[in-house]
C-alpha atoms as a PDB file:
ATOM      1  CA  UNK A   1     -60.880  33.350  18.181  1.00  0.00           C
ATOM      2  CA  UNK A   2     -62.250  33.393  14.855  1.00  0.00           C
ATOM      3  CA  UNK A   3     -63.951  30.747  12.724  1.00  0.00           C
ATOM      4  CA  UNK A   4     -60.960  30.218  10.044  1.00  0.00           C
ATOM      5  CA  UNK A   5     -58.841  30.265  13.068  1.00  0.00           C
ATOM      6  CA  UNK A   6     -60.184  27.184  14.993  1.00  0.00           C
ATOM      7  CA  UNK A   7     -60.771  25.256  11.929  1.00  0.00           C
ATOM      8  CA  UNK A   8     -56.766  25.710  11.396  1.00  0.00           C
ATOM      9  CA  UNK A   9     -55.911  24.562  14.984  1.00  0.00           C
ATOM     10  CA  UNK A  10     -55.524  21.005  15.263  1.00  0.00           C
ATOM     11  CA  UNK A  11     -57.814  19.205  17.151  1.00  0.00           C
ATOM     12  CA  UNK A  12     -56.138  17.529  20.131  1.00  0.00           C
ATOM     13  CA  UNK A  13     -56.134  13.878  19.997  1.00  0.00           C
ATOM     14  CA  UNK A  14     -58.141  11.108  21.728  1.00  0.00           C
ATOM     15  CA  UNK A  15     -55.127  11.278  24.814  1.00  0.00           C
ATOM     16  CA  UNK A  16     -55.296  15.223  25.164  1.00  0.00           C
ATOM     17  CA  UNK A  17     -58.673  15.349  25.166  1.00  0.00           C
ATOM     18  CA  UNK A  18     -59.247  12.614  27.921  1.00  0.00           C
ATOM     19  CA  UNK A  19     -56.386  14.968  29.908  1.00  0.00           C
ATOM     20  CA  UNK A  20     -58.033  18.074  29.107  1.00  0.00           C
ATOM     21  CA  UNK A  21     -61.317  16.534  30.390  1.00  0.00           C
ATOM     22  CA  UNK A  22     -59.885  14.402  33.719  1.00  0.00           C
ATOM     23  CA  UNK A  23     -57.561  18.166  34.436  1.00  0.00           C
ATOM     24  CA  UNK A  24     -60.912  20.184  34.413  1.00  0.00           C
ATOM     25  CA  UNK A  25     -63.433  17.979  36.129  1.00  0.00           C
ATOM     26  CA  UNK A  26     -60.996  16.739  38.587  1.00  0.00           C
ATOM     27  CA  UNK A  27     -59.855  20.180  39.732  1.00  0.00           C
ATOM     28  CA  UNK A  28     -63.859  21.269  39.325  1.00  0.00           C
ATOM     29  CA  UNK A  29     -65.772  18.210  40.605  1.00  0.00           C
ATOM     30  CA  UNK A  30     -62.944  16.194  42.507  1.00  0.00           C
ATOM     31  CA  UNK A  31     -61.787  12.783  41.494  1.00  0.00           C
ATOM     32  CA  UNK A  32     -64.328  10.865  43.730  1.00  0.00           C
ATOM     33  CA  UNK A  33     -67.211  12.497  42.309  1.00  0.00           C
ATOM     34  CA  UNK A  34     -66.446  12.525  38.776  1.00  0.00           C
ATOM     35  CA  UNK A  35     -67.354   9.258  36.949  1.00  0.00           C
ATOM     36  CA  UNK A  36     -65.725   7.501  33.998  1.00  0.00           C
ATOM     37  CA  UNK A  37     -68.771   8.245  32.270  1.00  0.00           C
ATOM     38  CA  UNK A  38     -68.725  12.036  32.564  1.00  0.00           C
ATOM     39  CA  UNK A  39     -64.738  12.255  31.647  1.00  0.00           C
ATOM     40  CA  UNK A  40     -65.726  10.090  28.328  1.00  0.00           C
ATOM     41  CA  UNK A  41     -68.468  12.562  27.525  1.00  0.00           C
ATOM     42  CA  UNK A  42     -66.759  15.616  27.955  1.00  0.00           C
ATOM     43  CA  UNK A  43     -63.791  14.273  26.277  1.00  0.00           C
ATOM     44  CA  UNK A  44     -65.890  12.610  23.586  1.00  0.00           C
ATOM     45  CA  UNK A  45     -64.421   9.433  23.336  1.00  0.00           C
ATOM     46  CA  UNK A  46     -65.705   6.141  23.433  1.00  0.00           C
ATOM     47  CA  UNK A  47     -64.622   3.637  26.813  1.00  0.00           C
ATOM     48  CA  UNK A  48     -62.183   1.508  24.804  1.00  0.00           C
ATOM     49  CA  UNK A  49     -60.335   4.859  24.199  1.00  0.00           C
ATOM     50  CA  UNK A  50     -59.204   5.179  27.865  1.00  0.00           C
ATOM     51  CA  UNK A  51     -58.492   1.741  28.274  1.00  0.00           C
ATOM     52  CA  UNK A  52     -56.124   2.023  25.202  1.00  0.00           C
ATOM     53  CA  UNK A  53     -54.419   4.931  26.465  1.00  0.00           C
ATOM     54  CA  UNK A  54     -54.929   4.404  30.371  1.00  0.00           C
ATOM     55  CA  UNK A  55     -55.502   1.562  32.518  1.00  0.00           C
ATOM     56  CA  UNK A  56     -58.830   3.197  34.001  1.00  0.00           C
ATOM     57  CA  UNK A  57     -59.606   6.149  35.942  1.00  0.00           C
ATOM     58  CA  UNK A  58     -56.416   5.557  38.403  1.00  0.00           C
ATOM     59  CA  UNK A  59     -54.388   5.618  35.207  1.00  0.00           C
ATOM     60  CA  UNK A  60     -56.467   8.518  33.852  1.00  0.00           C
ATOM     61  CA  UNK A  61     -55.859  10.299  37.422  1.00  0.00           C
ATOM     62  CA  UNK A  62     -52.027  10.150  37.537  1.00  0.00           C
ATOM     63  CA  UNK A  63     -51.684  10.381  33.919  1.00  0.00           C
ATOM     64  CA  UNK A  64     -53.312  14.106  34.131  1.00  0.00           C
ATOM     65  CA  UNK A  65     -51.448  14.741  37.074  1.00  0.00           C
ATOM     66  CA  UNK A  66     -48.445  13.448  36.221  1.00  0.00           C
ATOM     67  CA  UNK A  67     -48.562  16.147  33.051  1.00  0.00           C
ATOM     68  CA  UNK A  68     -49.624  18.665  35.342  1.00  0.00           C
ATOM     69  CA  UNK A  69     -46.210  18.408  37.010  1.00  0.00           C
ATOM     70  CA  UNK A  70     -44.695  18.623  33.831  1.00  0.00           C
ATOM     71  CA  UNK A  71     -46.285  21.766  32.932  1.00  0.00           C
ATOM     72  CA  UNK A  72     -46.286  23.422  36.483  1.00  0.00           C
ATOM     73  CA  UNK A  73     -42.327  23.110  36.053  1.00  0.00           C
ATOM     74  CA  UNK A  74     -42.254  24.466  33.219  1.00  0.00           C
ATOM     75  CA  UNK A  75     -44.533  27.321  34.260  1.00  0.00           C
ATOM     76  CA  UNK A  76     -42.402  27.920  37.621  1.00  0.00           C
ATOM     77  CA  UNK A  77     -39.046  27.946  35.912  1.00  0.00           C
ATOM     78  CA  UNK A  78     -39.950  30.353  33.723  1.00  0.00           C
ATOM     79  CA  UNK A  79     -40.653  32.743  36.756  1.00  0.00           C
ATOM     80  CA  UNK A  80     -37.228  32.006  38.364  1.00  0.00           C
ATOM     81  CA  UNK A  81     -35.642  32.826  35.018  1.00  0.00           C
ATOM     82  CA  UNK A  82     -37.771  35.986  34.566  1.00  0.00           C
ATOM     83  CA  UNK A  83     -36.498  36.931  37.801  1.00  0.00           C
ATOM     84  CA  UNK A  84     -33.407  39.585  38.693  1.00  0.00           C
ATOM     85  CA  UNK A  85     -32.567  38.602  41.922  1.00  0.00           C
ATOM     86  CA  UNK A  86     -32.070  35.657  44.118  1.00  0.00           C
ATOM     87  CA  UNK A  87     -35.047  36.956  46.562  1.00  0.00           C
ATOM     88  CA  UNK A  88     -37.394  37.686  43.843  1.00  0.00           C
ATOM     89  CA  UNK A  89     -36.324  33.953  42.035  1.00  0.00           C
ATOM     90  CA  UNK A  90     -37.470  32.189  45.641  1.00  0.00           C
ATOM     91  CA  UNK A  91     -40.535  34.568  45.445  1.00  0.00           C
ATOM     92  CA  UNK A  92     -41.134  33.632  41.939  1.00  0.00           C
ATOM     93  CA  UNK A  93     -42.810  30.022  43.378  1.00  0.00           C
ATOM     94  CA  UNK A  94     -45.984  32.695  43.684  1.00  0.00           C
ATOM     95  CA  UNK A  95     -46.025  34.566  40.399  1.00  0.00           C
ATOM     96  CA  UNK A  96     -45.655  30.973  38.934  1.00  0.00           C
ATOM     97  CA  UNK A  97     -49.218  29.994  40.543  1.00  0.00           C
ATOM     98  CA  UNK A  98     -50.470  32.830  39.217  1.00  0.00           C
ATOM     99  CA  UNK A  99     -49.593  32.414  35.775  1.00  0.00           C
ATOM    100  CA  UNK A 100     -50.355  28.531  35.881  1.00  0.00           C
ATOM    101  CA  UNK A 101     -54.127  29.288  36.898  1.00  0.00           C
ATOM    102  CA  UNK A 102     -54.220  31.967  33.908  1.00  0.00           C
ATOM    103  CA  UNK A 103     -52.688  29.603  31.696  1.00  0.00           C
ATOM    104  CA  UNK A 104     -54.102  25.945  32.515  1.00  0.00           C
ATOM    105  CA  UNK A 105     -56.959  25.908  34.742  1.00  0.00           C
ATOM    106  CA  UNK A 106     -58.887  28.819  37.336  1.00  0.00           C
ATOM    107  CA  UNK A 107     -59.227  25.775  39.857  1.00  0.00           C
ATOM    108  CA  UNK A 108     -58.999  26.337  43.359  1.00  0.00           C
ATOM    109  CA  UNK A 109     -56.150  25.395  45.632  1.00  0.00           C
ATOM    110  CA  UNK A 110     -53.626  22.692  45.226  1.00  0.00           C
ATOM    111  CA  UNK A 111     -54.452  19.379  42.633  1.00  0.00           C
ATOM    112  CA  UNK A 112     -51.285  17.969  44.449  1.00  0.00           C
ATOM    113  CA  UNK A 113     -52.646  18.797  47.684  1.00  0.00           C
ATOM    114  CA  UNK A 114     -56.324  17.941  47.189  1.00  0.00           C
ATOM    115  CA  UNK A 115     -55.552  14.463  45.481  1.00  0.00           C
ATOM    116  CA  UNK A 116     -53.484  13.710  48.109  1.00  0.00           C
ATOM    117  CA  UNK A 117     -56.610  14.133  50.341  1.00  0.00           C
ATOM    118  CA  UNK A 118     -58.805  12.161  47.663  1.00  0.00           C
ATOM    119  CA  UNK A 119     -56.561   9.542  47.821  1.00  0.00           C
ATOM    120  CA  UNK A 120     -54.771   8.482  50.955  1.00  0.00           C
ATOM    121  CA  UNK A 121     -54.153   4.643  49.216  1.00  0.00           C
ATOM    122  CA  UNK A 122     -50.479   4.519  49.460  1.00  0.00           C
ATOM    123  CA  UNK A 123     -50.132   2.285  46.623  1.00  0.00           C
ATOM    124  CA  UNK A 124     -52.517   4.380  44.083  1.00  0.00           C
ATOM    125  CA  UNK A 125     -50.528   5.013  40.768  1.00  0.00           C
ATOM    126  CA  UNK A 126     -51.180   9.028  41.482  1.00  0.00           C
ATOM    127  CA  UNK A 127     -49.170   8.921  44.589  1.00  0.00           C
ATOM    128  CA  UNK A 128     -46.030   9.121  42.951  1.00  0.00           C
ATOM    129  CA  UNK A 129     -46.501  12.420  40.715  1.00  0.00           C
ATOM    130  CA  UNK A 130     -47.909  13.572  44.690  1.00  0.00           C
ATOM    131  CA  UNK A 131     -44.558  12.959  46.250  1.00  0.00           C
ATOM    132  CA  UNK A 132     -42.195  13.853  43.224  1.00  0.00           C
ATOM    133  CA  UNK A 133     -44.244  17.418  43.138  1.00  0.00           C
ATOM    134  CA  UNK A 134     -43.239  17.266  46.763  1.00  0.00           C
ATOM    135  CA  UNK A 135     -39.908  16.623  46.287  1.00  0.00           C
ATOM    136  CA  UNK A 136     -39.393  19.240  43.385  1.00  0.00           C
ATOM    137  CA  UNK A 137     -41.001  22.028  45.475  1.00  0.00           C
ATOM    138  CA  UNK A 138     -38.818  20.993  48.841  1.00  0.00           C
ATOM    139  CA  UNK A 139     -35.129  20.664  46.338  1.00  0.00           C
ATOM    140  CA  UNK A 140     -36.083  23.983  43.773  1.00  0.00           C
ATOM    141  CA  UNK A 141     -37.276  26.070  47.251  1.00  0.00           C
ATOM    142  CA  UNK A 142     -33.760  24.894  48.843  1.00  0.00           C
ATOM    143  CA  UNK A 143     -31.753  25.677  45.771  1.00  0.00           C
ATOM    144  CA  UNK A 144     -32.975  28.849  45.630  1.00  0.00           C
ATOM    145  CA  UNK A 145     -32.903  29.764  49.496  1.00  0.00           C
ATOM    146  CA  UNK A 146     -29.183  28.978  49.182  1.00  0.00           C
ATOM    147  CA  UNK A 147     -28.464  31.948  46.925  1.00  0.00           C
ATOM    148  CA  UNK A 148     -30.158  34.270  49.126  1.00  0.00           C
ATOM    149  CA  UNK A 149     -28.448  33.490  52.771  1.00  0.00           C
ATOM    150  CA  UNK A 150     -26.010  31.656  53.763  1.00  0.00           C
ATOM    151  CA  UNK A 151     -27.526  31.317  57.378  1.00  0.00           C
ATOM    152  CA  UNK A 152     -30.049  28.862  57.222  1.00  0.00           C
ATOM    153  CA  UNK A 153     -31.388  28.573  53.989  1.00  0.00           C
ATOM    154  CA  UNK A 154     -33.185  25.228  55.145  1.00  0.00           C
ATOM    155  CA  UNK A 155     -35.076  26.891  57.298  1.00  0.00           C
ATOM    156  CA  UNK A 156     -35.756  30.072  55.217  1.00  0.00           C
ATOM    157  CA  UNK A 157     -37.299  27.281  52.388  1.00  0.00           C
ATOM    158  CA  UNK A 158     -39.431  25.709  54.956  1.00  0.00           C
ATOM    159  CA  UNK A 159     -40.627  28.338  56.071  1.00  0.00           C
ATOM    160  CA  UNK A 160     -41.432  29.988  52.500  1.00  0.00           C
ATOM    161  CA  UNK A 161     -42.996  26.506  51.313  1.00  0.00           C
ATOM    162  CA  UNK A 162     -45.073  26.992  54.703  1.00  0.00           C
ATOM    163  CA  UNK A 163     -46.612  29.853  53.395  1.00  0.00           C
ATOM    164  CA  UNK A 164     -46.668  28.590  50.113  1.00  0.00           C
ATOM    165  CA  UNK A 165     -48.880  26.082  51.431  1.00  0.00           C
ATOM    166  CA  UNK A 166     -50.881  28.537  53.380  1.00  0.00           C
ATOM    167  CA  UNK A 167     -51.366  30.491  50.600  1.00  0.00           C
ATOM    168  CA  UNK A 168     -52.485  27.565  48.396  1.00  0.00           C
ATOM    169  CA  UNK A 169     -55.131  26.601  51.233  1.00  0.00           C
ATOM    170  CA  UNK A 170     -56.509  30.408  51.106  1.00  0.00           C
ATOM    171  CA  UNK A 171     -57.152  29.595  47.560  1.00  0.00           C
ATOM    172  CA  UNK A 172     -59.363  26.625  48.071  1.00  0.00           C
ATOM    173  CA  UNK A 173     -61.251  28.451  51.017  1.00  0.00           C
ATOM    174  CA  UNK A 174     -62.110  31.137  48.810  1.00  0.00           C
ATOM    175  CA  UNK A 175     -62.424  33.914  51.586  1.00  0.00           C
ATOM    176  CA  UNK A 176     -58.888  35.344  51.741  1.00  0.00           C
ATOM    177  CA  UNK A 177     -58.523  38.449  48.905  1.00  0.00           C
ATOM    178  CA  UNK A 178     -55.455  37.313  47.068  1.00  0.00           C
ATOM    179  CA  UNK A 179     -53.449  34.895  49.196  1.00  0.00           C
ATOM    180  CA  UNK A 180     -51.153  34.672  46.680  1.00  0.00           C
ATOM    181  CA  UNK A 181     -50.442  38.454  47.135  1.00  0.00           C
ATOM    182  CA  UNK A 182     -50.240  38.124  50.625  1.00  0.00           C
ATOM    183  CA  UNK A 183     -48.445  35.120  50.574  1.00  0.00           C
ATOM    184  CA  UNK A 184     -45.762  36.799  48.369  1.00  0.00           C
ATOM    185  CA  UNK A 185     -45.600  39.987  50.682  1.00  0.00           C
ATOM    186  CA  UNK A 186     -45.043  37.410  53.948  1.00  0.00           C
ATOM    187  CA  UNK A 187     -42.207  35.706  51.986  1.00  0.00           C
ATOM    188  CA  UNK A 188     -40.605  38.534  51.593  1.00  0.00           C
ATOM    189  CA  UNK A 189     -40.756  39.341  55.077  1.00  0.00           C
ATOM    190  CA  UNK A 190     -39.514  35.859  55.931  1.00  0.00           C
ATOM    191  CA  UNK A 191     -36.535  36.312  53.580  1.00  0.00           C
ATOM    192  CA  UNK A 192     -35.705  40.204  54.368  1.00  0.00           C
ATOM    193  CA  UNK A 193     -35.359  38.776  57.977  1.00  0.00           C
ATOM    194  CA  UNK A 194     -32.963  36.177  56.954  1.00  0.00           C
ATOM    195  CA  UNK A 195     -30.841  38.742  54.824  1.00  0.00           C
ATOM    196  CA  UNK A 196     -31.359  41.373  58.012  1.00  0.00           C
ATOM    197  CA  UNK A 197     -29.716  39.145  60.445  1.00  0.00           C
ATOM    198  CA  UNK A 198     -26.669  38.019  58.652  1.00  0.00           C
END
């Protein structure tokens, strides 16, 4: 990018930049070990500007989560729609993690999944975004399994979201090549199975 052309970009505001800041030191650092302090200075804002916006670093955490979601969604529908067949739209739920990560953030693994693990309070104010990402993946995966059987697409969305998960996991491990490749290539075993025995 060239000079003229980030001086003509806006600059995000105070909010975006405190998201921008909690998304990449969360997903880098973790929640736990990333302070108020460092999110301020990387965002640079003063405190009162994440009280204003947030109620503190739980409101901070599910705010940036919460448009995560958003944006994930987005990201993931567009692969179903890019998509020419019912298989390939359940498959899709991989190409979409690939072009989140090249889009928002290289992180490793699951945010969902790993603040989950940060943060087993029931009653934290991220928990919610946790379980509606949940529910989204479980309701899309089952929508989509029924247009490729009419077996048991339950079953043939669990068992993609299984790998989906396993998949996600051989991300944060780090010593699986591509587990999103291979996790696409076992879906497509799972559902070539289900289309095989009808």
């Amino acid at each position: 990018m060239d000079q003229d052309t980030a001086e003509a970009m806006p600059r995000p505001s105070a909010r975006g930049r405190l998201l921008d800041a909690a998304d990449e030191l969360f997903s880098r650092d973790g929640i736990a070990r990333t302070s108020v302090d460092e999110v301020l200075n990387h965002a640079h804002v003063a405190p009162g500007t994440l009280y204003a916006h947030f109620s503190g670093k739980d409101g901070l955490v599910a705010a940036a989560l919460h448009r995560r979601l958003n944006r994930w969604e987005q990201v993931w529908q567009e692969a179903v729609d890019a998509a020419a067949t019912p298989a390939e739209k359940l498959l899709a739920l991989f190409d979409a993690v690939s072009t989140f990560r090249d889009r928002y953030t290289p992180g490793r693994g699951c945010a969902f999944l790993a603040t989950g693990t940060e943060l087993p309070d029931l009653d934290h104010p991220a928990r919610a975004v946790i379980e509606a990402e949940s529910a989204l993946l479980l309701a899309r995966l089952n929508q989509l399994a029924e247009t490729v059987t009419a077996g048991n697409p339950a079953a043939l969305a669990g068992n993609v979201l299984l790998v989906y998960d396993g998949a996600m996991a051989g991300l944060q491990r780090g010593l699986t090549p591509d587990p999103l490749g291979h996790g696409k290539a076992l879906a497509g075993c799972l559902i070539q199975n289900e289309i095989g025995t009808e």
